[in-house]
N, C-alpha and C. Protein backbone atom coordinates (compact mmCIF):
# COMPACT_ATOMS: atom_id res chain seq x y z
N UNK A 1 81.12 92.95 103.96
CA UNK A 1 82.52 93.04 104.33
C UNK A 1 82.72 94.21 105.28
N UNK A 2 83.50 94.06 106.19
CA UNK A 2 84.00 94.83 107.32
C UNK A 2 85.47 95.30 107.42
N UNK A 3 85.82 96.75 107.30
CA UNK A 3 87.29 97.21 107.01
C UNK A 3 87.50 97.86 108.50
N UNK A 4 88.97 97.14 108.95
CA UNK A 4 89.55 97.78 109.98
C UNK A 4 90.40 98.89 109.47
N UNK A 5 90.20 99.88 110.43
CA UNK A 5 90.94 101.23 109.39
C UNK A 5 91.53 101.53 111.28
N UNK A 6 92.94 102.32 110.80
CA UNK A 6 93.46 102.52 111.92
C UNK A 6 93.49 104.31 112.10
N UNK A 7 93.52 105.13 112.86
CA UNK A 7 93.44 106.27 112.93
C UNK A 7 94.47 107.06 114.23
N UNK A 8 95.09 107.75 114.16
CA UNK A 8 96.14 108.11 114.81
C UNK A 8 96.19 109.36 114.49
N UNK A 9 95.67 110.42 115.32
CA UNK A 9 96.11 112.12 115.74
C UNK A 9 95.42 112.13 113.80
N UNK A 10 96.21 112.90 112.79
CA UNK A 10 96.20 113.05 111.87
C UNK A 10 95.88 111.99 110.62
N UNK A 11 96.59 110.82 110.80
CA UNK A 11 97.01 109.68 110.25
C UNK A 11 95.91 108.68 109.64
N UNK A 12 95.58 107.78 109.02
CA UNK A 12 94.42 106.96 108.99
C UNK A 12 95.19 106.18 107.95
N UNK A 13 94.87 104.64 108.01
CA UNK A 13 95.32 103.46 107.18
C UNK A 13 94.23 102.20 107.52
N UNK A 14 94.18 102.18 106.30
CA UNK A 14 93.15 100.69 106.16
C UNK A 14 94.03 99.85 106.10
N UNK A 15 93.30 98.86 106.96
CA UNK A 15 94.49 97.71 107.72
C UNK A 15 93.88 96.51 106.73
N UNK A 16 92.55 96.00 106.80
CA UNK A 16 92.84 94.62 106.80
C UNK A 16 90.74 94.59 106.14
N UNK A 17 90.50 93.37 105.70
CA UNK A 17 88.78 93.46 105.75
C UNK A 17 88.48 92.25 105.79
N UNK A 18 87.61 91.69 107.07
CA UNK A 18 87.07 90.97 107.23
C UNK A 18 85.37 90.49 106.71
N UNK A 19 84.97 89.38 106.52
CA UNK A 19 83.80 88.84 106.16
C UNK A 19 82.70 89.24 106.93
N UNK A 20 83.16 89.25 108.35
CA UNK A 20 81.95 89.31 109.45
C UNK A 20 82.49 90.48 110.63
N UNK A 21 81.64 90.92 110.91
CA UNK A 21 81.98 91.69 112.01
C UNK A 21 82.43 90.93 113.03
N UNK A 22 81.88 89.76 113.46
CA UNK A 22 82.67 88.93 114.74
C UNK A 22 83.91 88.17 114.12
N UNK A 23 84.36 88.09 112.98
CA UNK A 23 85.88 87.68 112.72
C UNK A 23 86.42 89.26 112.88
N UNK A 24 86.10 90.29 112.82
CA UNK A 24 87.60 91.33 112.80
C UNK A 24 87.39 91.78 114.49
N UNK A 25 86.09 91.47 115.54
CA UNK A 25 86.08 91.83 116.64
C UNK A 25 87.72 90.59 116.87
N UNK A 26 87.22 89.39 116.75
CA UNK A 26 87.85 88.19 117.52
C UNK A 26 88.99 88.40 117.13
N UNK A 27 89.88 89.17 115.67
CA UNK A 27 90.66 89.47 115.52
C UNK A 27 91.20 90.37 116.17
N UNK A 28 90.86 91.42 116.70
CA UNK A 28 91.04 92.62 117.38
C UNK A 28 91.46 92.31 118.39
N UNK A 29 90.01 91.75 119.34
CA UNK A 29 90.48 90.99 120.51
C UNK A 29 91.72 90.36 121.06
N UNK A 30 92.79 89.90 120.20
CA UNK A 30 93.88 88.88 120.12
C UNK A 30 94.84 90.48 120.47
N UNK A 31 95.03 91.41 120.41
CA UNK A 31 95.79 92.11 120.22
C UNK A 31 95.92 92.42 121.69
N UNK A 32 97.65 92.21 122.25
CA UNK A 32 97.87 92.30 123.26
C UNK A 32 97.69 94.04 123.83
N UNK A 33 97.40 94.13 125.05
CA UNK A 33 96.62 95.43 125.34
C UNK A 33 95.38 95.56 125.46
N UNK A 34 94.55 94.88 124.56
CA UNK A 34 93.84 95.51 123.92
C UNK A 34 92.16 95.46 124.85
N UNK A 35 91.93 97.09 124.96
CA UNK A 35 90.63 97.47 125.70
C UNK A 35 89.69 98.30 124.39
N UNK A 36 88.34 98.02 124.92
CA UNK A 36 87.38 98.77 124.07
C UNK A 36 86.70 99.62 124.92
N UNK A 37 86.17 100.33 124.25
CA UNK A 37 85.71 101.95 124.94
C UNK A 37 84.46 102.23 123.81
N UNK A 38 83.48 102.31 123.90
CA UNK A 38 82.44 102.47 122.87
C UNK A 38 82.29 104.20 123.32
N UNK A 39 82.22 104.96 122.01
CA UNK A 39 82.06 106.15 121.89
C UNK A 39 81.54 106.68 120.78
N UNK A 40 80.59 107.82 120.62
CA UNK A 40 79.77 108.36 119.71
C UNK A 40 80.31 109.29 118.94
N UNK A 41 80.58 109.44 117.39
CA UNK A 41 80.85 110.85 116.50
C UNK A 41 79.85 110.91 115.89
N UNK A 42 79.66 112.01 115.76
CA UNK A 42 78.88 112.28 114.75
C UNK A 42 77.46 111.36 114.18
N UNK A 43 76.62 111.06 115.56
CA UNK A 43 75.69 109.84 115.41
C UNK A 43 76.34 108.51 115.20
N UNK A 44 77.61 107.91 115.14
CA UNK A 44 77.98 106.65 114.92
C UNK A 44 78.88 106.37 115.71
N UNK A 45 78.33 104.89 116.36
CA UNK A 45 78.78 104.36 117.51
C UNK A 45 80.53 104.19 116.77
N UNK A 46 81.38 104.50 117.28
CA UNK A 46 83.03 103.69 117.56
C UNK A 46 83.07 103.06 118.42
N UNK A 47 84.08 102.00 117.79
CA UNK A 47 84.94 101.21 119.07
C UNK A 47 86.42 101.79 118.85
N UNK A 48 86.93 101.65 120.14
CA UNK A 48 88.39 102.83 120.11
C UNK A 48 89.31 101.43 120.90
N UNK A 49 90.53 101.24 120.43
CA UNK A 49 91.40 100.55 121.29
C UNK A 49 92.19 101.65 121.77
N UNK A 50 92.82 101.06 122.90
CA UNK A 50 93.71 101.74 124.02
C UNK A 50 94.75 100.56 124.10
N UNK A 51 96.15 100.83 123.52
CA UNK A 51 96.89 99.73 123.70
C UNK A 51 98.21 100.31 124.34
């Protein structure tokens, strides 16, 4: 299982959890705006939206 967690300045909320990683991408995807930006913390790849 795969948890979309949302993160904002201070803020963080678990949104939603998908089965597969390509159902919460394809979900993601749908979101008007929506760009990916792959970026590294702390050794682990993120994906970051920009909406």
């Amino acid at each position: 299982m795969y948890l979309l967690e949302l993160y904002q300045n201070d803020y963080s909320k678990d949104l939603v959890v998908f089965d597969s990683l390509e159902d919460g991408k394809d979900f993601v995807s749908k979101i008007t705006g929506y760009t990916l930006e792959n970026d590294f913390v702390q050794g682990n790849k993120v994906e970051i939206t920009n909406i």
